[in-house]
N, C-alpha and C. Protein backbone atom coordinates (compact mmCIF):
# COMPACT_ATOMS: atom_id res chain seq x y z
N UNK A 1 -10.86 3.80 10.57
CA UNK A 1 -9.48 4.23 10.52
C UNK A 1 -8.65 3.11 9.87
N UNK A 2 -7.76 3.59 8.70
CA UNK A 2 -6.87 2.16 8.26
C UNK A 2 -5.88 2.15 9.42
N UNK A 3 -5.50 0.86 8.63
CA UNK A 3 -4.22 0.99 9.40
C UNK A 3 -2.56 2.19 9.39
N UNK A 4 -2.76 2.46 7.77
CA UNK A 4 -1.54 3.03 8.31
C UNK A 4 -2.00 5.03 9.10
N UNK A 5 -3.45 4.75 9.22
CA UNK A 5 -3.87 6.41 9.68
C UNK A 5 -3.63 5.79 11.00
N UNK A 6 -4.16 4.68 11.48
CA UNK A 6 -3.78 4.25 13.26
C UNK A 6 -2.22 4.20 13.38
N UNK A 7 -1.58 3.73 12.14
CA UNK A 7 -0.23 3.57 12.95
C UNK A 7 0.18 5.52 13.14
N UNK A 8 0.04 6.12 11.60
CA UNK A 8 -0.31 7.77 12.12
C UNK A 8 -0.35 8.29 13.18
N UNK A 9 -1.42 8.01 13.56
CA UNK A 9 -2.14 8.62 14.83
C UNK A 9 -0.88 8.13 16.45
N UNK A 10 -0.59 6.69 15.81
CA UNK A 10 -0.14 6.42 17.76
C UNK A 10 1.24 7.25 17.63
N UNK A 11 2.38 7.43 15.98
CA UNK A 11 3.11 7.48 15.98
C UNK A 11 3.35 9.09 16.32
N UNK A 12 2.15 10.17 16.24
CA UNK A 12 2.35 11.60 16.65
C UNK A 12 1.65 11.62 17.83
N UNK A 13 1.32 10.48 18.11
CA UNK A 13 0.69 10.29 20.14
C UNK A 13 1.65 10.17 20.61
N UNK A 14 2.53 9.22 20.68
CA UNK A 14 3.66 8.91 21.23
C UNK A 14 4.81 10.03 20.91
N UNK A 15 4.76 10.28 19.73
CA UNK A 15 5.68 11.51 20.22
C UNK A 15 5.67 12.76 20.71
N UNK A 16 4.44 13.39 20.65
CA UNK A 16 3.91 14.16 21.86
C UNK A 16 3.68 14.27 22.75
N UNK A 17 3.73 13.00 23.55
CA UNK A 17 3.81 13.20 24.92
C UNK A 17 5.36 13.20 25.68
N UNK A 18 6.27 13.36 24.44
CA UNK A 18 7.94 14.12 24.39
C UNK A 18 8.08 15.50 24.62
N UNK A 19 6.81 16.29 24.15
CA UNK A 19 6.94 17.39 23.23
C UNK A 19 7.77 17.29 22.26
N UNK A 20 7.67 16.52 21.43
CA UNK A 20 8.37 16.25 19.97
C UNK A 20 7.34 16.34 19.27
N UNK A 21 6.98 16.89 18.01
CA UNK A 21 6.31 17.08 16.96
C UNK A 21 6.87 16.39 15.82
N UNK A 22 6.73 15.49 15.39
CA UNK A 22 7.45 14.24 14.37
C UNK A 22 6.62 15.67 12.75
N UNK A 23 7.74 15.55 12.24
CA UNK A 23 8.47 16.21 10.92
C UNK A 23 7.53 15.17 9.90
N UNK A 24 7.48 15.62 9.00
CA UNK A 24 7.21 14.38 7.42
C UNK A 24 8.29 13.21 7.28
N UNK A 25 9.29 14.29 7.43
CA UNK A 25 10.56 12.76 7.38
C UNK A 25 10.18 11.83 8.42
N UNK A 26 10.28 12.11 9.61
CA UNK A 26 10.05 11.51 10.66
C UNK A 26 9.17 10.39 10.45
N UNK A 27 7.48 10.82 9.67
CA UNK A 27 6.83 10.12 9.42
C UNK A 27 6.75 8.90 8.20
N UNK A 28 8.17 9.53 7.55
CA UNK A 28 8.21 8.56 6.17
C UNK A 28 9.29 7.44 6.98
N UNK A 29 9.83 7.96 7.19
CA UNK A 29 11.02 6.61 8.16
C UNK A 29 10.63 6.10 8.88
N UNK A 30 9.82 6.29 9.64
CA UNK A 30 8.80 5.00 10.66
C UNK A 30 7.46 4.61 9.77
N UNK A 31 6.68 5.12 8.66
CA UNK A 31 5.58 4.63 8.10
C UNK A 31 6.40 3.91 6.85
N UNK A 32 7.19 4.21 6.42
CA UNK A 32 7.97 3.62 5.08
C UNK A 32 7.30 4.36 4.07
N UNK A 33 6.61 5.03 4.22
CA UNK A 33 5.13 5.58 2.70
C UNK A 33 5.39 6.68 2.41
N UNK A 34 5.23 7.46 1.78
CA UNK A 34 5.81 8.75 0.37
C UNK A 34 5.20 9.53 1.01
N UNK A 35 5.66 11.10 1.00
CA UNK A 35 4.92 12.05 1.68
C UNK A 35 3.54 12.33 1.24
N UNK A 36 2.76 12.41 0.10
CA UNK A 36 1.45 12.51 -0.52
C UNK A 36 1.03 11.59 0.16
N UNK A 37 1.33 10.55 0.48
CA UNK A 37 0.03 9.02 1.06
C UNK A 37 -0.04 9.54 2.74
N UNK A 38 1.50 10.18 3.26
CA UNK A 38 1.10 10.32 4.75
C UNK A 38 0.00 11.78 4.83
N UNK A 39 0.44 12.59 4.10
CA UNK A 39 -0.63 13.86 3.92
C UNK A 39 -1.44 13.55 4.23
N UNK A 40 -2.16 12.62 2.94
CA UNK A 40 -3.76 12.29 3.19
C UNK A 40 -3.75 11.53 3.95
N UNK A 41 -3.46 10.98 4.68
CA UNK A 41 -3.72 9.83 5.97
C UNK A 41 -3.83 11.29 7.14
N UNK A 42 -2.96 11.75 7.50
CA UNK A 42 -3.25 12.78 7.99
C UNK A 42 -4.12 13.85 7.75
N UNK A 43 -4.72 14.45 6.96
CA UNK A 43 -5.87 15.37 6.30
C UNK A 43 -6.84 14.45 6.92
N UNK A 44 -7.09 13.04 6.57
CA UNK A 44 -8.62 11.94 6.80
C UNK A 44 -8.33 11.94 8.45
N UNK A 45 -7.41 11.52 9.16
CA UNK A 45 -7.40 11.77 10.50
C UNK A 45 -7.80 13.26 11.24
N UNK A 46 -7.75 14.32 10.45
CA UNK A 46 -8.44 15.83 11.39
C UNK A 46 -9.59 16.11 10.48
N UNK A 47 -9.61 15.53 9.25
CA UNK A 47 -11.18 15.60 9.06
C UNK A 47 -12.06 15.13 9.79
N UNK A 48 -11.77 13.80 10.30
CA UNK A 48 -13.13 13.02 10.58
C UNK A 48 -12.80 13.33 12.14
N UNK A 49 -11.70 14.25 12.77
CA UNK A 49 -11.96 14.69 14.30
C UNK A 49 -11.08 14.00 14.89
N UNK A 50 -10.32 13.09 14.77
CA UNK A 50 -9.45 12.16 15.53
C UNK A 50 -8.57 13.23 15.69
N UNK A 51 -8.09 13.94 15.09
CA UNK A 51 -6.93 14.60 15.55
C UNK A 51 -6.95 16.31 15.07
N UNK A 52 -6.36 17.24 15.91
CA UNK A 52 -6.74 18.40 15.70
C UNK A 52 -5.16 19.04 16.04
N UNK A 53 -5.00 20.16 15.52
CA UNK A 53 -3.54 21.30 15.38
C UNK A 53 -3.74 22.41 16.67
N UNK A 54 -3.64 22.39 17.43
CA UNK A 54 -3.42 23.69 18.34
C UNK A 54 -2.50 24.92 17.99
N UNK A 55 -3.14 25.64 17.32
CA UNK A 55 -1.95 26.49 16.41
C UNK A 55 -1.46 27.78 17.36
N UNK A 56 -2.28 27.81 18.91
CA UNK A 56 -1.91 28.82 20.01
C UNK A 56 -0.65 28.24 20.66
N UNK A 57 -0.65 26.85 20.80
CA UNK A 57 0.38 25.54 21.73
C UNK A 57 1.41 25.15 20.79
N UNK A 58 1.14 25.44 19.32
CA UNK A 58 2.01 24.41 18.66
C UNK A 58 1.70 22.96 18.80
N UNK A 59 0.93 22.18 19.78
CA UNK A 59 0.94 20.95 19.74
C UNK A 59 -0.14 20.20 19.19
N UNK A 60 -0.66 18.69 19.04
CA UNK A 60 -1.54 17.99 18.45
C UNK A 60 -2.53 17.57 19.71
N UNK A 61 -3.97 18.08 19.25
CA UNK A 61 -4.90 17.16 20.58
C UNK A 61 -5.14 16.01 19.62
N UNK A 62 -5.48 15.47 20.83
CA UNK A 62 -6.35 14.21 20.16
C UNK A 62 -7.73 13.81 20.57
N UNK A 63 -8.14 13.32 19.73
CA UNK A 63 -9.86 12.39 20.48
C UNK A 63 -10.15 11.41 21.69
């Protein structure tokens, strides 16, 4: 996992246990990085299983 897929990962951990679902913006203003770089940081995080979409809950599991 790089780093900015870990910072990813804690930054839609932590906001889910709000029930907040952090937006793209959300993720460009706390990662500083362009929406295409957080995409794929996100795509490589539910590929490889770290993180998965509950599309019945709306919410994010995790590993």
């Amino acid at each position: 996992m790089t780093d900015l897929e870990r910072k990813i990962y804690r930054i839609i951990y932590n906001m889910s246990r709000f029930r907040k679902n952090p937006t793209i913006q959300d993720l460009k203003i706390k990662t500083g990085k362009d929406e295409p770089t957080i995409r794929k940081a996100v795509k490589n995080l539910i590929t490889r299983k770290d993180l998965e979409w509950d599309k019945e809950k709306n919410e994010w599991k995790f590993k």
